[in-house]
N, C-alpha and C. Protein backbone atom coordinates (compact mmCIF):
# COMPACT_ATOMS: atom_id res chain seq x y z
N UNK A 1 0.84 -1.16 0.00
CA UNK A 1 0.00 0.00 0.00
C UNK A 1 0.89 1.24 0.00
N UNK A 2 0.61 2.17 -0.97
CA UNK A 2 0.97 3.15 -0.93
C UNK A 2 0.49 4.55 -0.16
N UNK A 3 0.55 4.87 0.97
CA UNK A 3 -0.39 6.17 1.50
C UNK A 3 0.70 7.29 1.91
N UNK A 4 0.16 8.42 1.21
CA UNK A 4 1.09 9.78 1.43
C UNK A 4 0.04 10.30 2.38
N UNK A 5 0.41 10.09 3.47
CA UNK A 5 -0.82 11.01 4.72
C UNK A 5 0.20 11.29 5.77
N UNK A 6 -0.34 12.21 6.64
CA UNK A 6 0.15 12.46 7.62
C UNK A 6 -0.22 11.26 8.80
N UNK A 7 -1.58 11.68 8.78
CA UNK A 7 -2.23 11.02 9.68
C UNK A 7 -2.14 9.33 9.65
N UNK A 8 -1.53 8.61 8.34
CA UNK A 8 -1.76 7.18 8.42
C UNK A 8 -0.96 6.34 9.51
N UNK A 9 -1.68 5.37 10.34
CA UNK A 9 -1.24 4.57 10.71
C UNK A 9 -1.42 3.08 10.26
N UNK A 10 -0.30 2.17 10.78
CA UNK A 10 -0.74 0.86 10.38
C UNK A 10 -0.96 -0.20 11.19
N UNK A 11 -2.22 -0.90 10.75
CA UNK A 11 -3.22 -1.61 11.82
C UNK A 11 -2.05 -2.97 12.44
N UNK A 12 -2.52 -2.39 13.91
CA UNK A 12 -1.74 -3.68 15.07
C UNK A 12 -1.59 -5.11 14.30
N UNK A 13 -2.52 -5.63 13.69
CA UNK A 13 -2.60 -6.77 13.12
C UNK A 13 -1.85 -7.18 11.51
N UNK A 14 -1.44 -6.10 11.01
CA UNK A 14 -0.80 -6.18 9.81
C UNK A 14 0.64 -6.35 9.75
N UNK A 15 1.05 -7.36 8.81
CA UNK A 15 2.14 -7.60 8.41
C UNK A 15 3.23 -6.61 7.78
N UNK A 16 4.09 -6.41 7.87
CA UNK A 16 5.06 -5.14 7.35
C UNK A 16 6.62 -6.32 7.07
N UNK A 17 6.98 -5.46 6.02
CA UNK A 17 8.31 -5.62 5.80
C UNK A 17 9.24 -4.11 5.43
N UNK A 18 10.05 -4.00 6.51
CA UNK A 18 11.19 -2.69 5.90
C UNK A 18 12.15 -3.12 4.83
N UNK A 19 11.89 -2.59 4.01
CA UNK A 19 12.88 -2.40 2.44
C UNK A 19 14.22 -1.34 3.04
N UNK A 20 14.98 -2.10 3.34
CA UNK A 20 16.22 -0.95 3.10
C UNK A 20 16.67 0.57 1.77
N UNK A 21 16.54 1.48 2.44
CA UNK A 21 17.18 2.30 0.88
C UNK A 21 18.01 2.82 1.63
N UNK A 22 19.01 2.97 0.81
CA UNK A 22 20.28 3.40 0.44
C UNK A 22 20.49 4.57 -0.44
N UNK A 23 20.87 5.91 0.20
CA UNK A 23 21.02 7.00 -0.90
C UNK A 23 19.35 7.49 -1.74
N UNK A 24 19.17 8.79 -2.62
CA UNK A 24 18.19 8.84 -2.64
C UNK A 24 17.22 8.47 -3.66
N UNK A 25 15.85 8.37 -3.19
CA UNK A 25 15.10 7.74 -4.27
C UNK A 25 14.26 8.69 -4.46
N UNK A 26 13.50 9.10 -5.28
CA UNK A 26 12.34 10.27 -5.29
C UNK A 26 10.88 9.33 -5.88
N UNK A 27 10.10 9.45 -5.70
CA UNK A 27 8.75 9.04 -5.76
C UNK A 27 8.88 8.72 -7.39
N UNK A 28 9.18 9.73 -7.84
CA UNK A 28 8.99 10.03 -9.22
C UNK A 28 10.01 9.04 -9.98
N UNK A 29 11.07 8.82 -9.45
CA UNK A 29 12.51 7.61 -10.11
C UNK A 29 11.47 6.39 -9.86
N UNK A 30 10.83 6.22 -8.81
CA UNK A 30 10.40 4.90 -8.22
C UNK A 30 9.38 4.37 -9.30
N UNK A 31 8.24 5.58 -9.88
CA UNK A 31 7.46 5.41 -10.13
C UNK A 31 8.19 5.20 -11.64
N UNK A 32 8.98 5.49 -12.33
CA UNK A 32 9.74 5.53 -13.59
C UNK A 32 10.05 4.68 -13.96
N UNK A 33 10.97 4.16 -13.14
CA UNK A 33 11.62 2.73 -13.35
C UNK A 33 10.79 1.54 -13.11
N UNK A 34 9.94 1.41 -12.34
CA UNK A 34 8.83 0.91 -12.64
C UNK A 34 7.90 0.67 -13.53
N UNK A 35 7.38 1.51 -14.35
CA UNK A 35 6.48 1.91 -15.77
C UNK A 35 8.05 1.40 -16.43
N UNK A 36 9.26 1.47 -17.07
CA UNK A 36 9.95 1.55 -17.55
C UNK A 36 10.25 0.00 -17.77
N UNK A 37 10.44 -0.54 -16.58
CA UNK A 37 10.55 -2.16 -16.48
C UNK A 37 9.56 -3.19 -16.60
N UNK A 38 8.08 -2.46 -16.22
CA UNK A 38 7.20 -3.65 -16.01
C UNK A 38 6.23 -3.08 -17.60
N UNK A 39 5.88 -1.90 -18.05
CA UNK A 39 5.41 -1.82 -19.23
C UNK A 39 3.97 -1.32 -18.95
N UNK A 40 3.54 -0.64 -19.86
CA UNK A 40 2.30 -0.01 -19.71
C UNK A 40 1.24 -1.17 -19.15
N UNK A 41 1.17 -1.95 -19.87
CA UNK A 41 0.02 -3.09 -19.70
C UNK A 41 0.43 -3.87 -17.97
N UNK A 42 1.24 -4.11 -17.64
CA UNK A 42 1.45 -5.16 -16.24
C UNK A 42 1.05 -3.56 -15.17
N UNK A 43 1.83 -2.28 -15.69
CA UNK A 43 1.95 -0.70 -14.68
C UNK A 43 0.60 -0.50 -14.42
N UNK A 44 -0.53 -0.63 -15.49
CA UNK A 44 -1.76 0.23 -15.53
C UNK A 44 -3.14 -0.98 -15.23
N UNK A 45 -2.78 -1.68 -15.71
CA UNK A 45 -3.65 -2.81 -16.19
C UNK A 45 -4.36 -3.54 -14.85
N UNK A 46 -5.14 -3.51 -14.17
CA UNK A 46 -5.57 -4.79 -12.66
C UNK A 46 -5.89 -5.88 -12.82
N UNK A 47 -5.17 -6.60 -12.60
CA UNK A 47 -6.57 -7.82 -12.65
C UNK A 47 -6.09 -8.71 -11.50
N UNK A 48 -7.45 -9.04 -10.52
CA UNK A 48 -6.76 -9.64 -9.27
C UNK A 48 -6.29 -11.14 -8.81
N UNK A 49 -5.84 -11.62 -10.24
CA UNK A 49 -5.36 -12.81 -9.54
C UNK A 49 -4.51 -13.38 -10.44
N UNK A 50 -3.54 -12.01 -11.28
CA UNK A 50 -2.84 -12.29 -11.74
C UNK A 50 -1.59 -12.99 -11.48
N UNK A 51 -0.82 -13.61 -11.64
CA UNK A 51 0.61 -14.25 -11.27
C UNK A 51 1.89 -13.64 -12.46
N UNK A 52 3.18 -13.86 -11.32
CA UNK A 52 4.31 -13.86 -11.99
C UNK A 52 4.25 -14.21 -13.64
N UNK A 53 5.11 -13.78 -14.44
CA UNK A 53 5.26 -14.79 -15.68
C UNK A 53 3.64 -14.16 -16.77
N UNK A 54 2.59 -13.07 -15.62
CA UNK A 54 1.30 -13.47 -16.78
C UNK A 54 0.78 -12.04 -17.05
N UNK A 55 2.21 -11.01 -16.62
CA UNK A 55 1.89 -9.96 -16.55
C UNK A 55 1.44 -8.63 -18.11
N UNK A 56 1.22 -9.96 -18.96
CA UNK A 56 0.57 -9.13 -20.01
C UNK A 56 -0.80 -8.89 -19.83
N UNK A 57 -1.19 -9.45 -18.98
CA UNK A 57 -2.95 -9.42 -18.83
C UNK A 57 -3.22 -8.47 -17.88
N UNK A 58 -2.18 -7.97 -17.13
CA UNK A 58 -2.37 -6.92 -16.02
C UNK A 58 -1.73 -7.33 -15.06
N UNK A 59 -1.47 -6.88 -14.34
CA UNK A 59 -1.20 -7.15 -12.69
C UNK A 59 -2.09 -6.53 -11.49
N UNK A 60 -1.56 -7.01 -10.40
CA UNK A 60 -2.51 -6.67 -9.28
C UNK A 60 -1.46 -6.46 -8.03
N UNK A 61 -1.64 -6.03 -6.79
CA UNK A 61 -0.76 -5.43 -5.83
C UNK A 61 0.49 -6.20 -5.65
N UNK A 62 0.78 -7.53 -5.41
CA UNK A 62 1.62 -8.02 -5.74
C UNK A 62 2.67 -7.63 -6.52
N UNK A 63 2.32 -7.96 -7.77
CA UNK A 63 3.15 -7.59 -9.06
C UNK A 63 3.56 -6.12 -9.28
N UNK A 64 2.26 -5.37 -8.64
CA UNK A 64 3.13 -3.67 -8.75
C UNK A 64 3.82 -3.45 -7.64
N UNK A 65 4.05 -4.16 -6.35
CA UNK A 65 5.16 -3.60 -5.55
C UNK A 65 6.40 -4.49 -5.95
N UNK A 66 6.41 -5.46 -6.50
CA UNK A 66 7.40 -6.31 -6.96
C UNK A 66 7.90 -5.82 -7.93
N UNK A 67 7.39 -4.63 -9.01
CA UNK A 67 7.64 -3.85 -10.18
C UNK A 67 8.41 -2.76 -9.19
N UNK A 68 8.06 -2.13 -8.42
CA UNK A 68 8.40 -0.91 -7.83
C UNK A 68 9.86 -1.30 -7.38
N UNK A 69 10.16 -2.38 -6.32
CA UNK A 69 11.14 -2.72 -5.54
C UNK A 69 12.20 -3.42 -7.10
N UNK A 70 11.82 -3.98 -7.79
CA UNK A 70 12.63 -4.84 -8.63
C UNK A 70 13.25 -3.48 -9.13
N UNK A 71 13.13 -2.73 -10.19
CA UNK A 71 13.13 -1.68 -10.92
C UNK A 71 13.96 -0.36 -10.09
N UNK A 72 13.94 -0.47 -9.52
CA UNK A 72 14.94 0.51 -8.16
C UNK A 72 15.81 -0.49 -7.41
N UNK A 73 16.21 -1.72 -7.91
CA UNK A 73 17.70 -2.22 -7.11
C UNK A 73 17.15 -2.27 -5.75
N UNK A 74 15.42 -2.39 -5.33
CA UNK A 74 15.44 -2.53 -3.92
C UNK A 74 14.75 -3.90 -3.73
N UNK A 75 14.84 -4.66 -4.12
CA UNK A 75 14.39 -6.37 -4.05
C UNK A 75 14.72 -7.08 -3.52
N UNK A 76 14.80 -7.99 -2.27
CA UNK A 76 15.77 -8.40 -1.78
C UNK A 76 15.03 -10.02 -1.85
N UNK A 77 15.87 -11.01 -1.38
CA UNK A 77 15.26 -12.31 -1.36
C UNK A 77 14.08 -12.03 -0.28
N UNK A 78 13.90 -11.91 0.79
CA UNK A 78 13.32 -11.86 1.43
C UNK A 78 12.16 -11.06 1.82
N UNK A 79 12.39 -9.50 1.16
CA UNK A 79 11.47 -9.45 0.31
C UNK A 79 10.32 -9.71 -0.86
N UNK A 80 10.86 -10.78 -1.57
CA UNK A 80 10.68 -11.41 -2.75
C UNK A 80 9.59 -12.30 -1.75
N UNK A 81 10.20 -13.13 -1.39
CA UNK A 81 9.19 -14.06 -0.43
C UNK A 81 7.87 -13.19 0.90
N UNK A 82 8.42 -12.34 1.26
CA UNK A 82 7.08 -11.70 1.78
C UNK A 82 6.32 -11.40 0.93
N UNK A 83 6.42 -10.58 -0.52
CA UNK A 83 5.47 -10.61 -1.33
C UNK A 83 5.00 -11.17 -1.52
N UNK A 84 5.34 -12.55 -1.97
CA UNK A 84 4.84 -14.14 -2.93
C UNK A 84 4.50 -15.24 -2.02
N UNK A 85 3.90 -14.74 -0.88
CA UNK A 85 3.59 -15.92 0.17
C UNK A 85 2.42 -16.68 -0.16
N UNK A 86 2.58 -17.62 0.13
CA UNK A 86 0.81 -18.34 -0.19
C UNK A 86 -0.02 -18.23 -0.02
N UNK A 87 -0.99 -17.73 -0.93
CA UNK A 87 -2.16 -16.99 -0.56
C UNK A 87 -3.32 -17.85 -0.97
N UNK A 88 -3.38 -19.49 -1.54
CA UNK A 88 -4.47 -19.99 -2.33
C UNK A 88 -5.33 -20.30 -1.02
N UNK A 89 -5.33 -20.07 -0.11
CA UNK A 89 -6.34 -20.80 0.83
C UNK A 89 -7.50 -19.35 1.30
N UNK A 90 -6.62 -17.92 1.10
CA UNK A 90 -7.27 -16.82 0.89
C UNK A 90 -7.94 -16.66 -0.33
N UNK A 91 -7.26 -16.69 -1.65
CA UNK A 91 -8.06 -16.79 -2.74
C UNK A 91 -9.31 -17.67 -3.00
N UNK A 92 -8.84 -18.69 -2.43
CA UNK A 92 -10.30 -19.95 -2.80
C UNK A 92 -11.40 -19.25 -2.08
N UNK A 93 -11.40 -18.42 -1.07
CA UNK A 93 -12.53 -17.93 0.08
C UNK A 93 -13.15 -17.05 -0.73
N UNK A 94 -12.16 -16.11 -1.70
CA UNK A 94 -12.89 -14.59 -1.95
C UNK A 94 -13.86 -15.25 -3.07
N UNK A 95 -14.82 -14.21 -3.57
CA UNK A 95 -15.48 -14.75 -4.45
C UNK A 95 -15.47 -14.04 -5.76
N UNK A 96 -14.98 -14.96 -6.58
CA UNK A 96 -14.36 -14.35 -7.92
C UNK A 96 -15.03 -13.46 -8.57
N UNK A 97 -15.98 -13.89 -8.37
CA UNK A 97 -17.48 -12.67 -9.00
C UNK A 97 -17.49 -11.38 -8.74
N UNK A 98 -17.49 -11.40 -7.09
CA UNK A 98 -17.06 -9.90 -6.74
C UNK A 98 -15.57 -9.26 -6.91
N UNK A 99 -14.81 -9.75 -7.17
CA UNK A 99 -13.44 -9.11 -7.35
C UNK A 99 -13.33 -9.08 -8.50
N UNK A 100 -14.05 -9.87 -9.73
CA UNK A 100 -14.48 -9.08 -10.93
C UNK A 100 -15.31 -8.38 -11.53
N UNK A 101 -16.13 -7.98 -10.45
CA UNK A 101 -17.28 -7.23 -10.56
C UNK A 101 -16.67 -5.50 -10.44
N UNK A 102 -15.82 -5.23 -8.98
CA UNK A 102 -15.31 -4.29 -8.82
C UNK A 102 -14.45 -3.64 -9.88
N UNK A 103 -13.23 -4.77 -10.66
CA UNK A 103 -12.72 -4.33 -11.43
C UNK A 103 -13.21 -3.73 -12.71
N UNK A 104 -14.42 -4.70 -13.32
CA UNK A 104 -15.08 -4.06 -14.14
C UNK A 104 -16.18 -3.03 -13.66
N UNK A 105 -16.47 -2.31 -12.56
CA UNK A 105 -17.04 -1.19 -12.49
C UNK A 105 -16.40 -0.36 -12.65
N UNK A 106 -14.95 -0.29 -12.39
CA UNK A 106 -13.86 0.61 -12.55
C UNK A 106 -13.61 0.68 -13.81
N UNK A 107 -13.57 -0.19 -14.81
CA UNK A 107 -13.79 0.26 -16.28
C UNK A 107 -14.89 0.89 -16.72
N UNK A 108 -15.89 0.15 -16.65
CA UNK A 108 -17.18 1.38 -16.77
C UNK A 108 -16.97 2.21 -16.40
N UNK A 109 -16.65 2.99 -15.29
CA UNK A 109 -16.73 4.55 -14.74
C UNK A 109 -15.60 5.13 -15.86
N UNK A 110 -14.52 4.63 -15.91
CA UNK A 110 -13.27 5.20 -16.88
C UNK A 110 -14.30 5.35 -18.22
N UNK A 111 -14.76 4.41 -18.78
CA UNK A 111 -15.66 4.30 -19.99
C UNK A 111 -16.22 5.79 -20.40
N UNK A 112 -16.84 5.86 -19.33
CA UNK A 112 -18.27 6.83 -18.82
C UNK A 112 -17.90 8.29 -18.72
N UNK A 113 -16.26 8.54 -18.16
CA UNK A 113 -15.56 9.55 -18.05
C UNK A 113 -14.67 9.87 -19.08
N UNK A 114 -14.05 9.23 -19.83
CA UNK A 114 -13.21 9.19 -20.65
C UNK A 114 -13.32 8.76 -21.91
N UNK A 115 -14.98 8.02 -22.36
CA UNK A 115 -15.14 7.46 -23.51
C UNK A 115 -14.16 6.34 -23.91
N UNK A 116 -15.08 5.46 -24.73
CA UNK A 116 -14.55 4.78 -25.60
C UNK A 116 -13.45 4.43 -26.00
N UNK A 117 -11.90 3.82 -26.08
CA UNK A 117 -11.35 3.31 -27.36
C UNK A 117 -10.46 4.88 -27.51
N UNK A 118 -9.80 5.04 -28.73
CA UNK A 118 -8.79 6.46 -28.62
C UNK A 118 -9.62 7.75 -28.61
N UNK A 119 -8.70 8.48 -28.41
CA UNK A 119 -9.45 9.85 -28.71
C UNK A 119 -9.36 10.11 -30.27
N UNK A 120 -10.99 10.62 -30.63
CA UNK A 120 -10.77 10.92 -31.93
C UNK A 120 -10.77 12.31 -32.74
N UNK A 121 -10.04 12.78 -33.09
CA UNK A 121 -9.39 13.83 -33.93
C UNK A 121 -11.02 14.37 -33.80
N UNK A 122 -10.98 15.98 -33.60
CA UNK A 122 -12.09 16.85 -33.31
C UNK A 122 -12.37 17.78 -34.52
N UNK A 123 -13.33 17.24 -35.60
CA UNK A 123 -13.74 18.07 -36.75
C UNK A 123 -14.08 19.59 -36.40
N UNK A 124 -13.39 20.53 -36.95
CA UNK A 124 -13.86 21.86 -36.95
C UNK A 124 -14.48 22.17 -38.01
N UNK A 125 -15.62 22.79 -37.61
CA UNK A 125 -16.60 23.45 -38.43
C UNK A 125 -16.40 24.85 -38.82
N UNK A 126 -16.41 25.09 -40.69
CA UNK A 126 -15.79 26.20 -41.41
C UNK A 126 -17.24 27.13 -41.73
């Protein structure tokens, strides 16, 4: 999770791992080398139950902090493994319907706001 707040804290019950950095990083390198390494489609794309290896179809939180940390020299084994822990006994619970339901409401609204497919060249009237 990414949160720029003042106010955020993180819940007693949640798991954390500290990433070492070394020297400086700016939001903006992080976010660069990232888009730069993982590619428009795995950077932009969601889909929630994507895996390693399938990141043409999109990725999902996993895969974009694993894009973020890989792509900035901040990856570490052990890192690597807190990300990629086993999660199929959580997945089998959620229900696929709704976690593709959400994603595709989030396309509709983009749809709805942004139209269709490319932008198309705006005829002026003479």
């Amino acid at each position: 999770m990414i949160n720029i707040s003042a106010g955020f804290t993180v819940p007693v019950d949640a798991e954390t791992l500290a990433v070492p950095l070394t020297g400086v990083l700016t939001f903006n390198d992080l976010l660069g080398r990232a888009l730069a390494g993982m590619g428009e489609r795995a950077f932009f794309l969601y889909s929630p139950f994507a895996e390693r290896g399938q990141e043409q179809d999109g990725g999902n939180c996993q895969l974009f902090i694993y894009g973020l940390l890989k792509f900035s020299s901040l990856l570490t084994a052990s890192a690597s493994h807190f990300l990629f822990q086993d999660v199929s006994k959580l997945v089998a619970e959620l229900p696929w319907s709704a976690a593709r339901a959400v994603t595709d409401i989030g396309a509709i609204a983009d749809v709805a706001v942004q139209g269709r497919g490319r932008p198309r060249a705006k005829k002026v009237m003479k």
